[in-house]
C-alpha atoms as a PDB file:
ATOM      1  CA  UNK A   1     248.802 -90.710 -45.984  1.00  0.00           C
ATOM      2  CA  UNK A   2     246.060 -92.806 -45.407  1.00  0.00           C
ATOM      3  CA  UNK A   3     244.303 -95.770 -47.224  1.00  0.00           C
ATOM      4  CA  UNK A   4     241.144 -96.659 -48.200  1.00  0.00           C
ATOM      5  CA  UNK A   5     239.321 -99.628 -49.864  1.00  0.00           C
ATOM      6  CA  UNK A   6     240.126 -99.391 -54.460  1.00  0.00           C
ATOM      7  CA  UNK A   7     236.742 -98.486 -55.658  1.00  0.00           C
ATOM      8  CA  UNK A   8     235.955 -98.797 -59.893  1.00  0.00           C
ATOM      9  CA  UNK A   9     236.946 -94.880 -60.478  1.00  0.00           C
ATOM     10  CA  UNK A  10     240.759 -95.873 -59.535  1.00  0.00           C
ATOM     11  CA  UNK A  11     241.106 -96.858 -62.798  1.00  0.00           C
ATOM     12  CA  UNK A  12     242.753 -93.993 -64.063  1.00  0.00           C
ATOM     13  CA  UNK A  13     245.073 -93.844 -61.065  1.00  0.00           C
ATOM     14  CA  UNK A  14     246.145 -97.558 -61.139  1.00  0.00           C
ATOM     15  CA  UNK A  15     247.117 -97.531 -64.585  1.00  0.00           C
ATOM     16  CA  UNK A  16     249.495 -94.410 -64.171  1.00  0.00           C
ATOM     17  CA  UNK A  17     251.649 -97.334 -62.199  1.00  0.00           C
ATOM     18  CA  UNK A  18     250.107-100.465 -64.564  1.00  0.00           C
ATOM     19  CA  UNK A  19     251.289 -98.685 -67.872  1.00  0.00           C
ATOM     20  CA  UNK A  20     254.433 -97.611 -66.615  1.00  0.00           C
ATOM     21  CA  UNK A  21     257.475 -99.936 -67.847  1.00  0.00           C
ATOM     22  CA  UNK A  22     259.490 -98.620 -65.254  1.00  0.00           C
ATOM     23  CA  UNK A  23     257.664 -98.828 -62.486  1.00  0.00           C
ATOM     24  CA  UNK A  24     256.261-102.495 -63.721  1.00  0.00           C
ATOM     25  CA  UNK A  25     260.013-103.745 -64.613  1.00  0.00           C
ATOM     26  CA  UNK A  26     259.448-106.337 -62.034  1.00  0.00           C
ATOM     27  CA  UNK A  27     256.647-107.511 -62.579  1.00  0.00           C
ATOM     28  CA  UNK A  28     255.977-110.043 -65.412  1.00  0.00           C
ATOM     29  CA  UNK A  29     253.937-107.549 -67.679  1.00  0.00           C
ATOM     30  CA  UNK A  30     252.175-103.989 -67.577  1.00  0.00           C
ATOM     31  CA  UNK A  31     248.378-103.717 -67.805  1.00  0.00           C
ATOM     32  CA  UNK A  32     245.645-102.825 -69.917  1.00  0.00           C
ATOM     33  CA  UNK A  33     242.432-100.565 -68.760  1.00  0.00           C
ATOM     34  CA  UNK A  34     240.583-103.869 -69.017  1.00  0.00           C
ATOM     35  CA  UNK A  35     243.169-105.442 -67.096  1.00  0.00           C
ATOM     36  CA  UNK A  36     243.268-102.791 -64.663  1.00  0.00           C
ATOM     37  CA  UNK A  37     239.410-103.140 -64.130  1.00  0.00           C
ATOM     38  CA  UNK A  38     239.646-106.776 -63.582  1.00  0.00           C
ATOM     39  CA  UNK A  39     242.340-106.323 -60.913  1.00  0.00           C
ATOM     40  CA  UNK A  40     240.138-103.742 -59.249  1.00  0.00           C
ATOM     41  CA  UNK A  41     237.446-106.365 -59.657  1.00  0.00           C
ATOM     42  CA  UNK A  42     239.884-108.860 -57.751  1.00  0.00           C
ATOM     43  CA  UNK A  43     240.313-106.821 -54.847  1.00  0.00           C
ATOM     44  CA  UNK A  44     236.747-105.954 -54.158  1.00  0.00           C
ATOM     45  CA  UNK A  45     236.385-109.834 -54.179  1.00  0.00           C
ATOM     46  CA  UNK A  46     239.038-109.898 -51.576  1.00  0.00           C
ATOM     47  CA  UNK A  47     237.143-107.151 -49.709  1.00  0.00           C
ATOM     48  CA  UNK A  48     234.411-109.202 -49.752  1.00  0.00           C
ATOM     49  CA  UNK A  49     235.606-112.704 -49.102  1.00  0.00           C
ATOM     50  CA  UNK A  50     238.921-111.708 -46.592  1.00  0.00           C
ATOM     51  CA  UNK A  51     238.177-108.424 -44.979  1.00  0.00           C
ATOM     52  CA  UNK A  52     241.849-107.738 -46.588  1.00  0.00           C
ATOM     53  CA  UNK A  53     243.046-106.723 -50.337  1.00  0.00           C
ATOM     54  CA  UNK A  54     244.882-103.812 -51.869  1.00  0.00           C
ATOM     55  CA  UNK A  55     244.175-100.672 -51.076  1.00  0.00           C
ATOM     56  CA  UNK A  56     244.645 -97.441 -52.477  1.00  0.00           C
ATOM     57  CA  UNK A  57     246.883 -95.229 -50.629  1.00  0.00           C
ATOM     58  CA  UNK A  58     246.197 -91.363 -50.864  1.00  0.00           C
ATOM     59  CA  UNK A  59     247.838 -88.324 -49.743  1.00  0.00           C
ATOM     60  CA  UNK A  60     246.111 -86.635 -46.765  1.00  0.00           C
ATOM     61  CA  UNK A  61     247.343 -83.173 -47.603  1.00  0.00           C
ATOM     62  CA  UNK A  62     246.703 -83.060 -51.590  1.00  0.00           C
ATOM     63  CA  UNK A  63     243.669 -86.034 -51.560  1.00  0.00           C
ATOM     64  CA  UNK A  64     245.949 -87.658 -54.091  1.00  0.00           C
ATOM     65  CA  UNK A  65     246.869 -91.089 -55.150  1.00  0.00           C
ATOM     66  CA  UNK A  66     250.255 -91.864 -54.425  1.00  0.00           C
ATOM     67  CA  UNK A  67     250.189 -95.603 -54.937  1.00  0.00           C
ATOM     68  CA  UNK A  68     248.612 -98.850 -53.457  1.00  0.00           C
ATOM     69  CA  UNK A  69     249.481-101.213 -50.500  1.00  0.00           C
ATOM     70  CA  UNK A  70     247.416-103.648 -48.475  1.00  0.00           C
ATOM     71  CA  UNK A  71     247.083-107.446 -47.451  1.00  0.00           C
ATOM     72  CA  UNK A  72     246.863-110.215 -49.933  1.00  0.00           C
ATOM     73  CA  UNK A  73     246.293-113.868 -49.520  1.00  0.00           C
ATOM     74  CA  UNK A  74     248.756-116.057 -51.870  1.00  0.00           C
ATOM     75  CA  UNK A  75     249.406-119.259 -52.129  1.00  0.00           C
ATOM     76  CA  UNK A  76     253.298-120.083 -52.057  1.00  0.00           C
ATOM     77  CA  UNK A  77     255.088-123.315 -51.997  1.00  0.00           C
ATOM     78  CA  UNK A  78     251.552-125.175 -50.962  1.00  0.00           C
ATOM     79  CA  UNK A  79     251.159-122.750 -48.294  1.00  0.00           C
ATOM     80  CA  UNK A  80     248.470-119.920 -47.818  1.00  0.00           C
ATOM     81  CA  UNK A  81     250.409-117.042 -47.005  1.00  0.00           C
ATOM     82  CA  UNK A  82     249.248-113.099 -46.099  1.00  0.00           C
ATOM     83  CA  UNK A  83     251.657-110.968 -48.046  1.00  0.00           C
ATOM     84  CA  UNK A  84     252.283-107.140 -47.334  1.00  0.00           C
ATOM     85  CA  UNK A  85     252.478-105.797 -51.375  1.00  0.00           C
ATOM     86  CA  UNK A  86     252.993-102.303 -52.050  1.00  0.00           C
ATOM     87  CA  UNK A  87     253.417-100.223 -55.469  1.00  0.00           C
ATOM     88  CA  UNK A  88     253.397 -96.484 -56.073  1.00  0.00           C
ATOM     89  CA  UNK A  89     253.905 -93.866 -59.014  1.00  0.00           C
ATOM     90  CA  UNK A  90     256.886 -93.184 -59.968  1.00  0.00           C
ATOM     91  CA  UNK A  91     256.611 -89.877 -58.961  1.00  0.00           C
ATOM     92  CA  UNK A  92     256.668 -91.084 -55.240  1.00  0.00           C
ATOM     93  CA  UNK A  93     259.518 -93.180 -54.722  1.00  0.00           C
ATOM     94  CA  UNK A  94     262.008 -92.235 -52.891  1.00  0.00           C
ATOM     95  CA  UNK A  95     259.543 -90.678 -50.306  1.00  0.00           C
ATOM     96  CA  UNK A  96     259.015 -93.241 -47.557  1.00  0.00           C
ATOM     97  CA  UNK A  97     255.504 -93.963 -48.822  1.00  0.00           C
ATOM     98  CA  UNK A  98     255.689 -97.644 -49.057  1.00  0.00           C
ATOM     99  CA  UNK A  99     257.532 -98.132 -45.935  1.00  0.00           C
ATOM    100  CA  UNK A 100     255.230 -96.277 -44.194  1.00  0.00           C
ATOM    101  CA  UNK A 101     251.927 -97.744 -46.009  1.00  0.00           C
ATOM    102  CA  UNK A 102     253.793-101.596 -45.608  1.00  0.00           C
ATOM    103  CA  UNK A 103     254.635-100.499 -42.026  1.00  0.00           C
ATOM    104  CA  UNK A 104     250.695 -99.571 -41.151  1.00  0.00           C
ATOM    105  CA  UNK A 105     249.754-103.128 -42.918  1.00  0.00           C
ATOM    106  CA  UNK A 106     252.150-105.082 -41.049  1.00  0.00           C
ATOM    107  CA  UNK A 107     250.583-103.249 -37.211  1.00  0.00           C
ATOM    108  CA  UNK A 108     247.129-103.784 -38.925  1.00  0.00           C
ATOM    109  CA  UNK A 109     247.799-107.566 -39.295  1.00  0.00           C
ATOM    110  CA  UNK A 110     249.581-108.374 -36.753  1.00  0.00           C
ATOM    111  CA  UNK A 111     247.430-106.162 -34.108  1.00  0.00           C
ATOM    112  CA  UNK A 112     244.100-105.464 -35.165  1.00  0.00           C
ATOM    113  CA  UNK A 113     243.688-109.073 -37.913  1.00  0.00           C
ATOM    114  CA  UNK A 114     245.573-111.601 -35.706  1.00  0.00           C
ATOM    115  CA  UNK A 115     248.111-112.849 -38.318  1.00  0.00           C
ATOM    116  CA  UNK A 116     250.726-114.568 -36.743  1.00  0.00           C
ATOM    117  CA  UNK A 117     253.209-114.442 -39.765  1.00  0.00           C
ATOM    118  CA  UNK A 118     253.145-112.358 -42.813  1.00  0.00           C
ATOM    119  CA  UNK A 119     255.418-112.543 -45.875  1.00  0.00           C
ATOM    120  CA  UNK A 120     256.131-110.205 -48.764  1.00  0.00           C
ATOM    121  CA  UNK A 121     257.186-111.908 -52.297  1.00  0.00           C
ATOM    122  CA  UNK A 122     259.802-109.998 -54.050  1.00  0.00           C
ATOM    123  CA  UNK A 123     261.473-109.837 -57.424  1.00  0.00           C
ATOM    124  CA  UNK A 124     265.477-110.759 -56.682  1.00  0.00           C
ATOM    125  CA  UNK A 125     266.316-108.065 -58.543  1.00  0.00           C
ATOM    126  CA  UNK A 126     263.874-105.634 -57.102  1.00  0.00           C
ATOM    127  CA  UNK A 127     266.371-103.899 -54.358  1.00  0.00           C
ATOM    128  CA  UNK A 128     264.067-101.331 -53.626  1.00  0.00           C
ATOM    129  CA  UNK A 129     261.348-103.314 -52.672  1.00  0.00           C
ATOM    130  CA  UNK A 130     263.567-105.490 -50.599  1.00  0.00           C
ATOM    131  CA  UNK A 131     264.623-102.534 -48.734  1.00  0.00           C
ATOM    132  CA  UNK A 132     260.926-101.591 -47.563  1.00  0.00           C
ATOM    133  CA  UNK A 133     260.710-105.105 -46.612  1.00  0.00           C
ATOM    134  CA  UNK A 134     263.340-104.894 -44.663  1.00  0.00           C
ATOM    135  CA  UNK A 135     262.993-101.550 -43.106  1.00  0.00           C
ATOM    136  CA  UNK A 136     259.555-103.111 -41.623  1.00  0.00           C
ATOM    137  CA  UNK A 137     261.452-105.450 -39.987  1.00  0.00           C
ATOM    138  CA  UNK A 138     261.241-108.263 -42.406  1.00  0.00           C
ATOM    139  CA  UNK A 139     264.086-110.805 -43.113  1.00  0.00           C
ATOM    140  CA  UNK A 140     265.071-113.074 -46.514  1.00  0.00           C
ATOM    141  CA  UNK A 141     263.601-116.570 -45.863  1.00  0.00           C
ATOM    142  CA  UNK A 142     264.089-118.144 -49.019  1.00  0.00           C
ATOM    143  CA  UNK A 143     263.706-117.794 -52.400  1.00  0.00           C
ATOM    144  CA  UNK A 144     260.739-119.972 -54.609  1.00  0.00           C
ATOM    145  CA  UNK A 145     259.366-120.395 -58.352  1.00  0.00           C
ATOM    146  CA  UNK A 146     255.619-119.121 -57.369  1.00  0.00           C
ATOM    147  CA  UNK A 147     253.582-120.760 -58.901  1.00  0.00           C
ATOM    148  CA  UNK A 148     251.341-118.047 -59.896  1.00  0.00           C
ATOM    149  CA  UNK A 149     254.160-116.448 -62.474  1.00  0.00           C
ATOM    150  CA  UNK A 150     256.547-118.936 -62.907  1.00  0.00           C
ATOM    151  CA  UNK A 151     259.205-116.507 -62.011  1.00  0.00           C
ATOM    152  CA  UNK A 152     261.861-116.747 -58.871  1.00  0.00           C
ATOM    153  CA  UNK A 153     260.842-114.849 -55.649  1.00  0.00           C
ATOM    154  CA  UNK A 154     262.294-113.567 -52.781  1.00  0.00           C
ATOM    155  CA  UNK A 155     260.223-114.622 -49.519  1.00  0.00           C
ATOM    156  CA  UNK A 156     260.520-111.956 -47.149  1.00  0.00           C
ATOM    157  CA  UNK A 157     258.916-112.951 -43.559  1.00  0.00           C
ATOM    158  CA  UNK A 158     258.278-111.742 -40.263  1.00  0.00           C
ATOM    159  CA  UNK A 159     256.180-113.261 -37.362  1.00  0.00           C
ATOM    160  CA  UNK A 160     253.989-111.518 -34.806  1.00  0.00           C
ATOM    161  CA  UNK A 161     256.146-110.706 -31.500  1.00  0.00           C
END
């Protein structure tokens, strides 16, 4: 697998995970195609602005798009924060995709960006996600109300060796 910056024509592919209940049951809502274009939109922004964002994460055997991981600057509990957020297709969980694409963000922070500390924010319920978080060598901090939803959140952290 490898990743490489969203582009506009990952519409499609993003909203095979955005429209999907299941795979959005932790999240506070599914998206639209418009939706979907503004959150591509977002990230280019990010691109732009951070040098860091989403990106979409594509099988180097079939060229296909398995899913999307990257680095994110949040804002938690008055704090700017670089989270590690992955989500795939359905059709890929279970695979070791997201550990390994949170796993190459994490090395890419920490060695070639600098961080210091990176989190990941986490639905409670989301044990899955919580796993990968884990497996990458992350630990349960503490759990806020972000202020972006509203909703609880795991903080997952680890700091740079």
């Amino acid at each position: 697998m490898f990743l490489r910056q969203l582009t506009r024509d990952d519409v499609d592919n993003l909203l095979g995970i955005f429209s999907d209940f299941i795979a959005m049951q932790y999240y506070p809502n599914t998206k639209s195609r418009e939706e979907t274009e503004e959150w591509i939109c977002r990230n280019l922004e990010s691109y732009q602005k951070y040098g860091i964002g989403l990106w979409a994460a594509i099988l180097k055997d079939s060229n296909e798009f398995a899913g999307q991981c990257g680095l994110v600057v949040q804002h938690v509990d008055g704090k700017t924060e670089i989270e590690i957020g992955y989500l795939f297709l359905r059709k890929y969980w279970g695979q070791g995709l997201a550990k390994e694409a949170a796993l190459a963000c994490r090395n890419y922070g920490f060695t070639s960006l600098n961080f210091t500390r990176l989190i990941s924010l986490i639905n409670p319920n989301n044990i899955p996600s919580r796993r990968v978080a884990e497996k990458i060598g992350m630990t349960l901090e503490k759990e806020v109300k972000w202020e972006k939803t509203g909703n609880i959140q795991c903080v997952y952290a680890i700091a740079r060796m």
